[in-house]
C-alpha atoms as a PDB file:
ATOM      1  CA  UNK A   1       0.000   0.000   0.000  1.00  0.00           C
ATOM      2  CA  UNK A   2       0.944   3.445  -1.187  1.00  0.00           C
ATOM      3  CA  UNK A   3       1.080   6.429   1.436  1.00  0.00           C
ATOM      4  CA  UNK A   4      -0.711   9.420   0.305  1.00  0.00           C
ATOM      5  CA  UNK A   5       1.578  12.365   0.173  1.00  0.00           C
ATOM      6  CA  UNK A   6       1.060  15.255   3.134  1.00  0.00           C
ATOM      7  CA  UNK A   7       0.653  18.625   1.495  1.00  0.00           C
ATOM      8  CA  UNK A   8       2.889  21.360   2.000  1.00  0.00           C
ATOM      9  CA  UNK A   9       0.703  24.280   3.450  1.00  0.00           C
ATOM     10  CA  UNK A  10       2.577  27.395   3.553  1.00  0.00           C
ATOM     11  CA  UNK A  11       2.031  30.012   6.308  1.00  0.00           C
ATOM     12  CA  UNK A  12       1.748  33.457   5.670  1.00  0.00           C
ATOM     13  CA  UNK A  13       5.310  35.488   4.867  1.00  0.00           C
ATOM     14  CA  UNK A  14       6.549  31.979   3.143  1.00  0.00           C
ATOM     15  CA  UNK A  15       8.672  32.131   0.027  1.00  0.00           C
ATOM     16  CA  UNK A  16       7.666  29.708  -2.370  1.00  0.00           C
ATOM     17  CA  UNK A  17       7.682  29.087  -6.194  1.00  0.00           C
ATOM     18  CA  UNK A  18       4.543  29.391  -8.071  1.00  0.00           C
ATOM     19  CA  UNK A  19       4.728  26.809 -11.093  1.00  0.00           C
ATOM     20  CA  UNK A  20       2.373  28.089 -14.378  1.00  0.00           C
ATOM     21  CA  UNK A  21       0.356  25.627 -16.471  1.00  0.00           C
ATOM     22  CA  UNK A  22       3.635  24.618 -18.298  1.00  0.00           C
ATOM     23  CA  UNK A  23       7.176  23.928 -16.652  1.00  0.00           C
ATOM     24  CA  UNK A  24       8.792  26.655 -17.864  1.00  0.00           C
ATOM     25  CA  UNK A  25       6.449  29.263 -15.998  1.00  0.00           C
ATOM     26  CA  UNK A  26       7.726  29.634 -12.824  1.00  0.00           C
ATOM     27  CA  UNK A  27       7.910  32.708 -10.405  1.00  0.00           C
ATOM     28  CA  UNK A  28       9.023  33.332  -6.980  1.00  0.00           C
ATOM     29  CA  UNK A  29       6.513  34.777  -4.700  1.00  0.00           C
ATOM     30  CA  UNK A  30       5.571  35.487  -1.466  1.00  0.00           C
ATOM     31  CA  UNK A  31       2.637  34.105   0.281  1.00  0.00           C
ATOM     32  CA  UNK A  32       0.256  36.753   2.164  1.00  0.00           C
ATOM     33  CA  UNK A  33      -3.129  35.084   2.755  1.00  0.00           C
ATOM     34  CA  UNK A  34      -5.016  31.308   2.493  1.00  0.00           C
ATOM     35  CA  UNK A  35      -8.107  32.087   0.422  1.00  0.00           C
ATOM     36  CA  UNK A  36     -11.347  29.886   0.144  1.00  0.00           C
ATOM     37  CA  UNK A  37     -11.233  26.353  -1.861  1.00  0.00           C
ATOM     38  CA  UNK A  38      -7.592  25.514  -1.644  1.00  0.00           C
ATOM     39  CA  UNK A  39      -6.236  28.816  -3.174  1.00  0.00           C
ATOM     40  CA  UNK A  40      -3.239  31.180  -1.320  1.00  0.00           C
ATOM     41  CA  UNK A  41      -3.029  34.868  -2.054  1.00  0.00           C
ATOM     42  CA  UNK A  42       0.111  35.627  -2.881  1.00  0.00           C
ATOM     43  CA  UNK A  43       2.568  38.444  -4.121  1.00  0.00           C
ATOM     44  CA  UNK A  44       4.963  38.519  -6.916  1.00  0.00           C
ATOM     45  CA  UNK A  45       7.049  41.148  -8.782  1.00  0.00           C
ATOM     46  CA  UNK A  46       4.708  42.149 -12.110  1.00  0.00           C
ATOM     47  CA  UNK A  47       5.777  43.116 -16.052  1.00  0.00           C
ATOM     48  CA  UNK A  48       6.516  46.576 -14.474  1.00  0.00           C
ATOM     49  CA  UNK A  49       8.692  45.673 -11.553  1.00  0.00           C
ATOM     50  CA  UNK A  50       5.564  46.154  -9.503  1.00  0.00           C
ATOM     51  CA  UNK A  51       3.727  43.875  -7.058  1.00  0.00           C
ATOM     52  CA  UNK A  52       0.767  42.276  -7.717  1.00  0.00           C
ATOM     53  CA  UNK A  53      -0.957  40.166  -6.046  1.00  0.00           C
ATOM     54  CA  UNK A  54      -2.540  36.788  -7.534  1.00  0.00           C
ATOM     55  CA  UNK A  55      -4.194  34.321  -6.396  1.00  0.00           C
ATOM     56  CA  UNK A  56      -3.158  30.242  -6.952  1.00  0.00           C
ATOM     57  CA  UNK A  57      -3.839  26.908  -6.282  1.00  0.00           C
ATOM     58  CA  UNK A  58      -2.438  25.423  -3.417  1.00  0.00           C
ATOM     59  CA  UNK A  59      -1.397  22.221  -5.591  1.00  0.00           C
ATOM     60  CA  UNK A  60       0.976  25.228  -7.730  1.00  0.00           C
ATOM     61  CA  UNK A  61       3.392  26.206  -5.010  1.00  0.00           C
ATOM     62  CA  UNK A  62       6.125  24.573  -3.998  1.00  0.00           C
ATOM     63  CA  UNK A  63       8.946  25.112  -1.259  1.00  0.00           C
ATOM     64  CA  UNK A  64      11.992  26.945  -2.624  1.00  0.00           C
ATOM     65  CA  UNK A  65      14.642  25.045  -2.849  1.00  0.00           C
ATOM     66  CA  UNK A  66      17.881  25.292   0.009  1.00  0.00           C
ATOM     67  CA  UNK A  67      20.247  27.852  -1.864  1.00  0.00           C
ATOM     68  CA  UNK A  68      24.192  27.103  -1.437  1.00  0.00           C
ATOM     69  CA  UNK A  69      25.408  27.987   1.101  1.00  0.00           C
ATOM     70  CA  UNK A  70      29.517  29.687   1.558  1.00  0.00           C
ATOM     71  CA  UNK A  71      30.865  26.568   3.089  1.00  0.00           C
ATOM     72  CA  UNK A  72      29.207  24.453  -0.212  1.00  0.00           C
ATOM     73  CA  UNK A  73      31.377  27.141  -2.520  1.00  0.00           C
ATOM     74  CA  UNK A  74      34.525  26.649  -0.672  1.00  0.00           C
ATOM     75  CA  UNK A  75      33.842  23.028  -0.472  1.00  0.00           C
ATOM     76  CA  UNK A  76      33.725  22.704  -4.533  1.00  0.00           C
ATOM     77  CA  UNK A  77      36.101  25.902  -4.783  1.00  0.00           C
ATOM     78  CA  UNK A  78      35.730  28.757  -7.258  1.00  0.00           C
ATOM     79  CA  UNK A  79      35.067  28.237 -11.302  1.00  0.00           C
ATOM     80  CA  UNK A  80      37.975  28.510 -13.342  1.00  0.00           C
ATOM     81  CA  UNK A  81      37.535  31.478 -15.478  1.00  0.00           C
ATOM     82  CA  UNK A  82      38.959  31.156 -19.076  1.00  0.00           C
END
C-alpha cells in the first residue's frame, strides 16, 4: 500500500515558487493570505517591476529550494575562469 503524500501548506510570509500551467512558468513569490477552496493569495514582482498580487492553487506552489550555502562554494572551490 501506497502512502498518500502530506501537502505542504505554507504560512503566511513563506517564500515559495509558483509553477504556471507549463514547466517553464515559474515565479518566486511570497505568500500573504489562504483564500477559500484551496487557493493562497500571494505576491509577486509584475511586467513593471511592480507587485501584484494573484491568487493560486495550493497544488501550484512549492517550497523553494535550500540555496548554497559559503561553506558548499569553498567546499567545490571557485570556477575557473577562461
Amino acid at each position: 500500500m501506497s502512502r498518500a503524500k502530506s501537502r505542504w501548506l505554507p504560512c503566511a510570509g513563506t517564500v515559495a515558487t509558483c509553477v504556471g500551467r507549463n514547466r517553464g512558468n515559474k515565479r518566486n513569490v511570497r505568500v500573504i493570505a489562504e483564500a477559500v477552496a484551496g487557493r493562497m493569495v500571494v505576491e509577486a514582482i509584475g511586467k513593471q517591476e511592480v507587485p501584484v498580487r494573484l491568487t493560486v492553487e495550493r497544488k501550484n506552489l512549492k517550497p523553494m529550494q535550500p540555496a548554497y550555502s559559503i561553506r558548499d562554494f569553498l567546499r567545490q572551490g571557485p570556477e575557473e575562469v577562461p
